[in-house]
C-alpha atoms as a PDB file:
ATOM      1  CA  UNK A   1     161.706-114.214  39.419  1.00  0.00           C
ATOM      2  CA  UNK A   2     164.807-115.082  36.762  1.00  0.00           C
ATOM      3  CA  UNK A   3     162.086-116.297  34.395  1.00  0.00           C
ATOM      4  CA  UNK A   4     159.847-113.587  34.462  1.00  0.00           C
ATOM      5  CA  UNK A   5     162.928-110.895  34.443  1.00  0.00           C
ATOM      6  CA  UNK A   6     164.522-113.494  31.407  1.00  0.00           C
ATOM      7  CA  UNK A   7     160.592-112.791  29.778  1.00  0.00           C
ATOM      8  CA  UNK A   8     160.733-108.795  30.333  1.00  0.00           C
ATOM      9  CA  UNK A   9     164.059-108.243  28.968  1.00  0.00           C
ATOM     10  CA  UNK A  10     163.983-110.743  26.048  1.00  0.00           C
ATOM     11  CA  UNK A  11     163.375-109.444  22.452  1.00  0.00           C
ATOM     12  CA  UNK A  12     159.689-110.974  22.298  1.00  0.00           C
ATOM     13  CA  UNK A  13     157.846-108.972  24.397  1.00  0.00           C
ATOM     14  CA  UNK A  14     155.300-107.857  22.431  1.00  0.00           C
ATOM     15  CA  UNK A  15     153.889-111.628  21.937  1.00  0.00           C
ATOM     16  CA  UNK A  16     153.996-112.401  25.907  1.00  0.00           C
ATOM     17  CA  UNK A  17     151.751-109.001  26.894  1.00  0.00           C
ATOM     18  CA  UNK A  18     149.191-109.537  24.121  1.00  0.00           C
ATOM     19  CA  UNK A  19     149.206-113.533  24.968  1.00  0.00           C
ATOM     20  CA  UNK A  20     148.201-112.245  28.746  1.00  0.00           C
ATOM     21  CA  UNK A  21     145.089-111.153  27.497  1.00  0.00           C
ATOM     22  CA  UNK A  22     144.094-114.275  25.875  1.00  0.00           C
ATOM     23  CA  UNK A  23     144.931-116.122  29.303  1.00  0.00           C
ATOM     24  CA  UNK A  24     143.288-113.733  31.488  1.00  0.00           C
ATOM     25  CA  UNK A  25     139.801-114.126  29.173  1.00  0.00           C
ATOM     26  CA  UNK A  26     139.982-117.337  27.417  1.00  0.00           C
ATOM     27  CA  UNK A  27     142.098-119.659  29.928  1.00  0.00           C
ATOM     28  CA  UNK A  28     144.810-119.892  27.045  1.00  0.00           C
ATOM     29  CA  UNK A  29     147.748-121.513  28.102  1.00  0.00           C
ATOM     30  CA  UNK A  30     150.506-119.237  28.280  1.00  0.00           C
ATOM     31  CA  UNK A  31     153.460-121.308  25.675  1.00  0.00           C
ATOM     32  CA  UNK A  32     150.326-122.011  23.224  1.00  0.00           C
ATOM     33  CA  UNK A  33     148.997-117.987  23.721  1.00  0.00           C
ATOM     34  CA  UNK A  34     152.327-117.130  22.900  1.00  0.00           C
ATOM     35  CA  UNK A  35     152.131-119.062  19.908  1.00  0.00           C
ATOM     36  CA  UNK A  36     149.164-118.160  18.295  1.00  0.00           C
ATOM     37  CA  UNK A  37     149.969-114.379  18.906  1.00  0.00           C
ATOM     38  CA  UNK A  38     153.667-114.703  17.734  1.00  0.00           C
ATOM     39  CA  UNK A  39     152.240-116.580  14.408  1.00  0.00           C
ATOM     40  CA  UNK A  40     151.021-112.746  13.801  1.00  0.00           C
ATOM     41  CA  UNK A  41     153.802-110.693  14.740  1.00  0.00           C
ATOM     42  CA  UNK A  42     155.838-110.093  11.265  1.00  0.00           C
ATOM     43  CA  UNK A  43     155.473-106.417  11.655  1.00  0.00           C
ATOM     44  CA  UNK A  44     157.281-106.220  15.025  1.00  0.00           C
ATOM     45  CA  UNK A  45     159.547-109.773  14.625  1.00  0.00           C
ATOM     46  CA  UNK A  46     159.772-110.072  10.356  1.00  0.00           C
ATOM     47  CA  UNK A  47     162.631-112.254  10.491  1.00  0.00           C
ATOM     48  CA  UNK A  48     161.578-114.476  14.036  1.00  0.00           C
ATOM     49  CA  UNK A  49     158.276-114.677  12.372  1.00  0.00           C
ATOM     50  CA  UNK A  50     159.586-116.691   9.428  1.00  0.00           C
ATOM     51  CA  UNK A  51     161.813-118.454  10.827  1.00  0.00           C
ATOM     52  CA  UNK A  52     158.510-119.669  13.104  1.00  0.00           C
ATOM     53  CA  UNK A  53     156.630-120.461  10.682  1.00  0.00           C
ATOM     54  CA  UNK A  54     158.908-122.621   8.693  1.00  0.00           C
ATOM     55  CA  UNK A  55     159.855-124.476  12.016  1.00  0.00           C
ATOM     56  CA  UNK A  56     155.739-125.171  12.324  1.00  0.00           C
ATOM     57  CA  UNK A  57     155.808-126.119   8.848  1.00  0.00           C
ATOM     58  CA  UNK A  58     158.466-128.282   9.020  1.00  0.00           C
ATOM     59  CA  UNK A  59     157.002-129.868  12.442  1.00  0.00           C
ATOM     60  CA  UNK A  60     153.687-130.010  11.201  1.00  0.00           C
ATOM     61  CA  UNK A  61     152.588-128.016  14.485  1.00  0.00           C
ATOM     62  CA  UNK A  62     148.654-126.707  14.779  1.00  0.00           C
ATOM     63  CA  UNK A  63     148.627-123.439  15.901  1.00  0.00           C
ATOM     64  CA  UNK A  64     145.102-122.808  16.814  1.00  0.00           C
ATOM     65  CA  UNK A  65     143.400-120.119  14.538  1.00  0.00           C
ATOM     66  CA  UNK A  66     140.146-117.886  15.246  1.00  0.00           C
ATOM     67  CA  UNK A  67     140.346-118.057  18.769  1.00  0.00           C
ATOM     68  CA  UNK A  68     138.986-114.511  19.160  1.00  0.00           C
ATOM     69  CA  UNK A  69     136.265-115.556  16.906  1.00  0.00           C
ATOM     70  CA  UNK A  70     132.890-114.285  18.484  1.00  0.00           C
ATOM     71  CA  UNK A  71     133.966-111.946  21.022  1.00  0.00           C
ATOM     72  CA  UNK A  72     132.081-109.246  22.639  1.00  0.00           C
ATOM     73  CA  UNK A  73     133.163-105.822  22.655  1.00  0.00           C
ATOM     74  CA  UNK A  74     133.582-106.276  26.588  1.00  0.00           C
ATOM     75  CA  UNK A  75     135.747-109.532  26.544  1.00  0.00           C
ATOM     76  CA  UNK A  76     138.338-107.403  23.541  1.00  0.00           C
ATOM     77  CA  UNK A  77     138.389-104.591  26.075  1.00  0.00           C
ATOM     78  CA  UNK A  78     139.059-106.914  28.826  1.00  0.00           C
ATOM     79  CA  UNK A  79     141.933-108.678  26.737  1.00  0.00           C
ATOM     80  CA  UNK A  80     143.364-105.000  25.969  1.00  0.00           C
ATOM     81  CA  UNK A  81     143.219-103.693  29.113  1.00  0.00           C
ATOM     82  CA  UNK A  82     145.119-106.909  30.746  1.00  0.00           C
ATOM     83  CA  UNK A  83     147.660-107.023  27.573  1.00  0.00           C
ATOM     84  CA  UNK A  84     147.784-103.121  27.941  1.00  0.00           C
ATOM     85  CA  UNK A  85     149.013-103.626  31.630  1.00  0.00           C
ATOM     86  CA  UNK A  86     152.442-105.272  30.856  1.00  0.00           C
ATOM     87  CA  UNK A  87     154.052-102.049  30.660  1.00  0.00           C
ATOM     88  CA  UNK A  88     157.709-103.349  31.373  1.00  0.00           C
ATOM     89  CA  UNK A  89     156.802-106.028  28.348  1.00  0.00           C
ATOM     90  CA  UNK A  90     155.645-102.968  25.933  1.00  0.00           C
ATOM     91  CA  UNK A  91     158.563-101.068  27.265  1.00  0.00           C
ATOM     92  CA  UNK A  92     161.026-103.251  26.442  1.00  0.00           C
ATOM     93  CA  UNK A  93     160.118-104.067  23.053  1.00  0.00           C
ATOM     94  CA  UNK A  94     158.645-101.187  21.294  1.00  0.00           C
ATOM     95  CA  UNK A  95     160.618 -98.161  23.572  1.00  0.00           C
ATOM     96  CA  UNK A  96     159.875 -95.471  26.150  1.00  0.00           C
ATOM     97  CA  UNK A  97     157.216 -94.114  23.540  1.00  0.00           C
ATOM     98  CA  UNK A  98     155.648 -97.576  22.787  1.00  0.00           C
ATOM     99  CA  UNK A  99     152.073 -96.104  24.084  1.00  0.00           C
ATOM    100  CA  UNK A 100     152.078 -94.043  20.609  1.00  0.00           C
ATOM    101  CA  UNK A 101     153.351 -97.121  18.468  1.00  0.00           C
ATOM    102  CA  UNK A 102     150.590 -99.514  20.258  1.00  0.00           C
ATOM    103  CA  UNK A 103     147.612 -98.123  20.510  1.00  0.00           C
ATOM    104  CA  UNK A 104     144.272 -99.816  21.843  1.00  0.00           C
ATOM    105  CA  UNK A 105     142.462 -99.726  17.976  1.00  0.00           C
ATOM    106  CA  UNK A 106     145.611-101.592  16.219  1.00  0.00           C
ATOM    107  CA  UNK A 107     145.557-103.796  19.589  1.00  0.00           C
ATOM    108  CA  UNK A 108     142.226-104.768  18.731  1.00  0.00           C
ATOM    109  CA  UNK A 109     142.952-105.430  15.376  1.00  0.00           C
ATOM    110  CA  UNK A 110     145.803-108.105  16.518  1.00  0.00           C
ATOM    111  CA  UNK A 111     143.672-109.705  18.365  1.00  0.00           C
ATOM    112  CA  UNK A 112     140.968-110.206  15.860  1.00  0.00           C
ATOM    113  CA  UNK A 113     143.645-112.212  13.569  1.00  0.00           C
ATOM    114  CA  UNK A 114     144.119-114.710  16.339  1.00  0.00           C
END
């Protein structure tokens, strides 16, 4: 319970609904999902972003890439739909409004990158 309330009040929320997706389809753990999405995040996290990537850099961490690669329509909706489900997540980090600011094309469009 205090880790998942920790999770839906923390400032990353955006990387932990879309990494539900990639769990729910392709069996991604959680920490790595989280990972690959947050890798992609600059537009939401600019500053968290870079400071990410330098620590992988500097770690010499492999972050998987192209994961999404190869997907059907069907499994994207299936990833959106699940990701599009952790209201309190979205909530939290992009506002009351964040159905406008998130919508399921530019969701899509994440999860092509990763």
């Amino acid at each position: 319970y205090a880790g998942g309330m920790s999770i839906a009040y923390s400032q990353v929320g955006v990387a932990h609904a879309v990494s539900y997706g990639l769990g729910y389809l392709l069996g991604t753990k959680h920490g790595v999902g989280n990972c690959i999405v947050f890798d992609q995040l600059g537009e939401y996290y600019p500053e968290g972003v870079r400071e990410f990537k330098q620590m992988v850099e500097k770690n010499r961490i492999e972050i998987p890439q192209h994961i999404t690669r190869g997907l059907t329509d069907d499994q994207f909706e299936t990833m959106i739909n699940v990701s599009l489900g952790m209201k309190p997540l979205w909530e939290n980090a992009l506002g009351p409004d964040w159905e406008k600011k998130i919508t399921r094309e530019k969701l899509r469009a994440l999860y092509e990158k990763l």
